[in-house]
Protein backbone atom coordinates (compact mmCIF):
# COMPACT_ATOMS: atom_id res chain seq x y z
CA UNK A 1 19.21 97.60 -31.01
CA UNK A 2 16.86 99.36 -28.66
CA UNK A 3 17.80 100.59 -25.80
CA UNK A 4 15.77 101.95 -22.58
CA UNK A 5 17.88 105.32 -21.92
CA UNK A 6 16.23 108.31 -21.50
CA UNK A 7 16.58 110.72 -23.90
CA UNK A 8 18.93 112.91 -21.48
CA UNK A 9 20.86 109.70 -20.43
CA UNK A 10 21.92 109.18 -24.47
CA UNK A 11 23.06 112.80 -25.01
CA UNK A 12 25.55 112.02 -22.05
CA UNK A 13 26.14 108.65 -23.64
CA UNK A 14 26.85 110.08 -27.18
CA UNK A 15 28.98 112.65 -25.85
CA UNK A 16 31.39 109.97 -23.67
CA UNK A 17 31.03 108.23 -27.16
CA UNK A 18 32.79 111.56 -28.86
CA UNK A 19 35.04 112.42 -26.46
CA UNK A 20 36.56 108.77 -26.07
CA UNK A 21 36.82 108.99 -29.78
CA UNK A 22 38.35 112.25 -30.35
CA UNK A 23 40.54 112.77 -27.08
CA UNK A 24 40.98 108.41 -25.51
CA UNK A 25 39.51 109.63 -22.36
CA UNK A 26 36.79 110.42 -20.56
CA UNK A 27 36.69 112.43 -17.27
CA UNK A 28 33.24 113.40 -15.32
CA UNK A 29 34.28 117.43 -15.69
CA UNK A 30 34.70 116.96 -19.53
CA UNK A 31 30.93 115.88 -19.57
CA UNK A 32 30.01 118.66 -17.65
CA UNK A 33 31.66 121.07 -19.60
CA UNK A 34 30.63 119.44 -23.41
CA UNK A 35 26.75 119.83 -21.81
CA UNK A 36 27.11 122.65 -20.04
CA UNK A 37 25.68 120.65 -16.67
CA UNK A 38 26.64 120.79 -13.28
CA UNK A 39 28.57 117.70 -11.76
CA UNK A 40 26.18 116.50 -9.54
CA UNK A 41 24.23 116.12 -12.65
CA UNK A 42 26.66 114.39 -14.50
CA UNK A 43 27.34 112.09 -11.15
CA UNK A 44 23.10 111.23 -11.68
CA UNK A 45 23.55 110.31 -15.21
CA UNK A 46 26.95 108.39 -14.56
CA UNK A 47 25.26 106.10 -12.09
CA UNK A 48 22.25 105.70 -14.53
CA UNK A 49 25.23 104.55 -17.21
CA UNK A 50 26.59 102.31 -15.32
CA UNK A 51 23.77 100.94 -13.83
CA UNK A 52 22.51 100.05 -17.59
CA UNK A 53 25.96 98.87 -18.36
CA UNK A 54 26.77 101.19 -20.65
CA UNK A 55 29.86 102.89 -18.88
CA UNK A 56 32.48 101.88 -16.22
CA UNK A 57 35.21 103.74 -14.42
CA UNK A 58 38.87 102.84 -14.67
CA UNK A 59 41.13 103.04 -11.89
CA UNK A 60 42.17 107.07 -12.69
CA UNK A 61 38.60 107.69 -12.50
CA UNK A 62 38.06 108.12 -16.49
CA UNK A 63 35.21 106.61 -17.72
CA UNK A 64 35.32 103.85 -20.42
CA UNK A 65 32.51 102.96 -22.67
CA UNK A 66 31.53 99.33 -22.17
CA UNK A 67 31.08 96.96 -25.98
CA UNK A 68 27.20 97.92 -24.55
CA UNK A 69 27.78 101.23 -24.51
CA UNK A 70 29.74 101.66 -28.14
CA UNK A 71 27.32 99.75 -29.55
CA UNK A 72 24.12 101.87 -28.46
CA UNK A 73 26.04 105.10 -29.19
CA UNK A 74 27.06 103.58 -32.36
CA UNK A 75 23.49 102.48 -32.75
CA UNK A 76 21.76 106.19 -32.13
CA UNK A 77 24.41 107.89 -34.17
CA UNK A 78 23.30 105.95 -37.27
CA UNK A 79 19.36 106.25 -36.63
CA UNK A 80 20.68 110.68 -36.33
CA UNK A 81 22.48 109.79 -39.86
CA UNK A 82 19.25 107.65 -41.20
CA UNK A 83 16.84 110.80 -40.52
CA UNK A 84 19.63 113.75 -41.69
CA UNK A 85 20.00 111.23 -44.98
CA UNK A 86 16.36 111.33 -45.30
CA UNK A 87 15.49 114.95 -45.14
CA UNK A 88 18.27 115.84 -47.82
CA UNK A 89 16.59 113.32 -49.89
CA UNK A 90 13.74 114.61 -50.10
CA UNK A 91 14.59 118.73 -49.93
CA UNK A 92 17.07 117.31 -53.02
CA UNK A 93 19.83 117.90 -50.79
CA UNK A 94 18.79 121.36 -49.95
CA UNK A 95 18.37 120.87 -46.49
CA UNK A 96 20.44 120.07 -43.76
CA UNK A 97 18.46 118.66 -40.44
CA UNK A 98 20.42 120.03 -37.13
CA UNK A 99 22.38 117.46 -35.17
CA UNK A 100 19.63 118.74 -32.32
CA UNK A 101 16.61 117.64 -34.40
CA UNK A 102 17.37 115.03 -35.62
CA UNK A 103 19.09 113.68 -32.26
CA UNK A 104 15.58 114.27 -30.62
CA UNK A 105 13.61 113.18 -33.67
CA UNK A 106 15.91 110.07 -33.83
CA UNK A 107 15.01 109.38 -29.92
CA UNK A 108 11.33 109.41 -30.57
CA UNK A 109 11.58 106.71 -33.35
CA UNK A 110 10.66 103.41 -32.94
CA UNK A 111 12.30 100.61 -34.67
CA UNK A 112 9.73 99.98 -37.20
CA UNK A 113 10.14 104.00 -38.42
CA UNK A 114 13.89 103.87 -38.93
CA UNK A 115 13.64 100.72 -40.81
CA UNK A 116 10.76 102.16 -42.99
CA UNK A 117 13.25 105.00 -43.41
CA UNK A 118 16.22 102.77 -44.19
CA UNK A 119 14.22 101.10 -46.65
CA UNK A 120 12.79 104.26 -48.75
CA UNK A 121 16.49 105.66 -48.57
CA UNK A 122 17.66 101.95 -50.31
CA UNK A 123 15.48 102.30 -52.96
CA UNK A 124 18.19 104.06 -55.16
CA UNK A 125 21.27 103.63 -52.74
CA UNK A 126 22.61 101.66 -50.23
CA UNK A 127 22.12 102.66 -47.00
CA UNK A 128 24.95 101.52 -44.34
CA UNK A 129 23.52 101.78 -41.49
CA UNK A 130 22.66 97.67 -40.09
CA UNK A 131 23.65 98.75 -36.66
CA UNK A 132 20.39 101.63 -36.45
CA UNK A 133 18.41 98.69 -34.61
């Protein structure tokens, strides 16, 4: 699945994605505080969410992630797991990529990379991650 956020725009998407997860809800000063942004940011990159149909508001003013919006943060996450996967393989599991890296690193990729990665990673193992595209 490819998707046309900006890099910025999918850290605030993966971090609705991990706060719905962890805590049900959503609210526009928990983004702020998880990126350490102000709120008129996070108003910017709310509007840019819902304008891609990623994210709506409910009536309480939480914001929900849209089947859109799970699936692209689903989609990112794996691509993050793909590359971290990758880079143990090859240190022989003696290195461990940063979330940070490999977040930005997974951003840059195209399509035709993480694939290529998916595929070198299958070569012994089975790699579960269909929904990296």
């Amino acid at each position: 699945m490819s998707c046309s956020l900006s890099y910025s725009n999918r850290s605030y998407l993966n971090l609705i994605y991990q706060l719905s997860k962890k805590q049900g809800y959503v609210r526009p000063i928990d983004i702020s505080n998880g990126l350490h942004v102000t709120k008129p940011s996070v108003t910017r990159a709310i509007k840019n969410l819902e304008a891609e149909e990623m994210i709506e508001k409910n009536n309480s003013g939480e914001i929900v992630l849209t089947s859109t919006g799970i699936a692209a943060a689903k989609s990112f996450k794996d691509r993050c797991e793909i590359l971290r996967k990758l880079f143990r393989r090859i240190a022989e599991d003696s290195y461990e990529l940063p979330e940070s890296e490999a977040s930005k690193m997974a951003y840059l990729c195209s399509e035709e990379t993480i694939l290529a990665m998916m595929e070198f990673i299958q070569e012994e193992e089975l790699c579960p991650f269909e929904s990296a595209l």
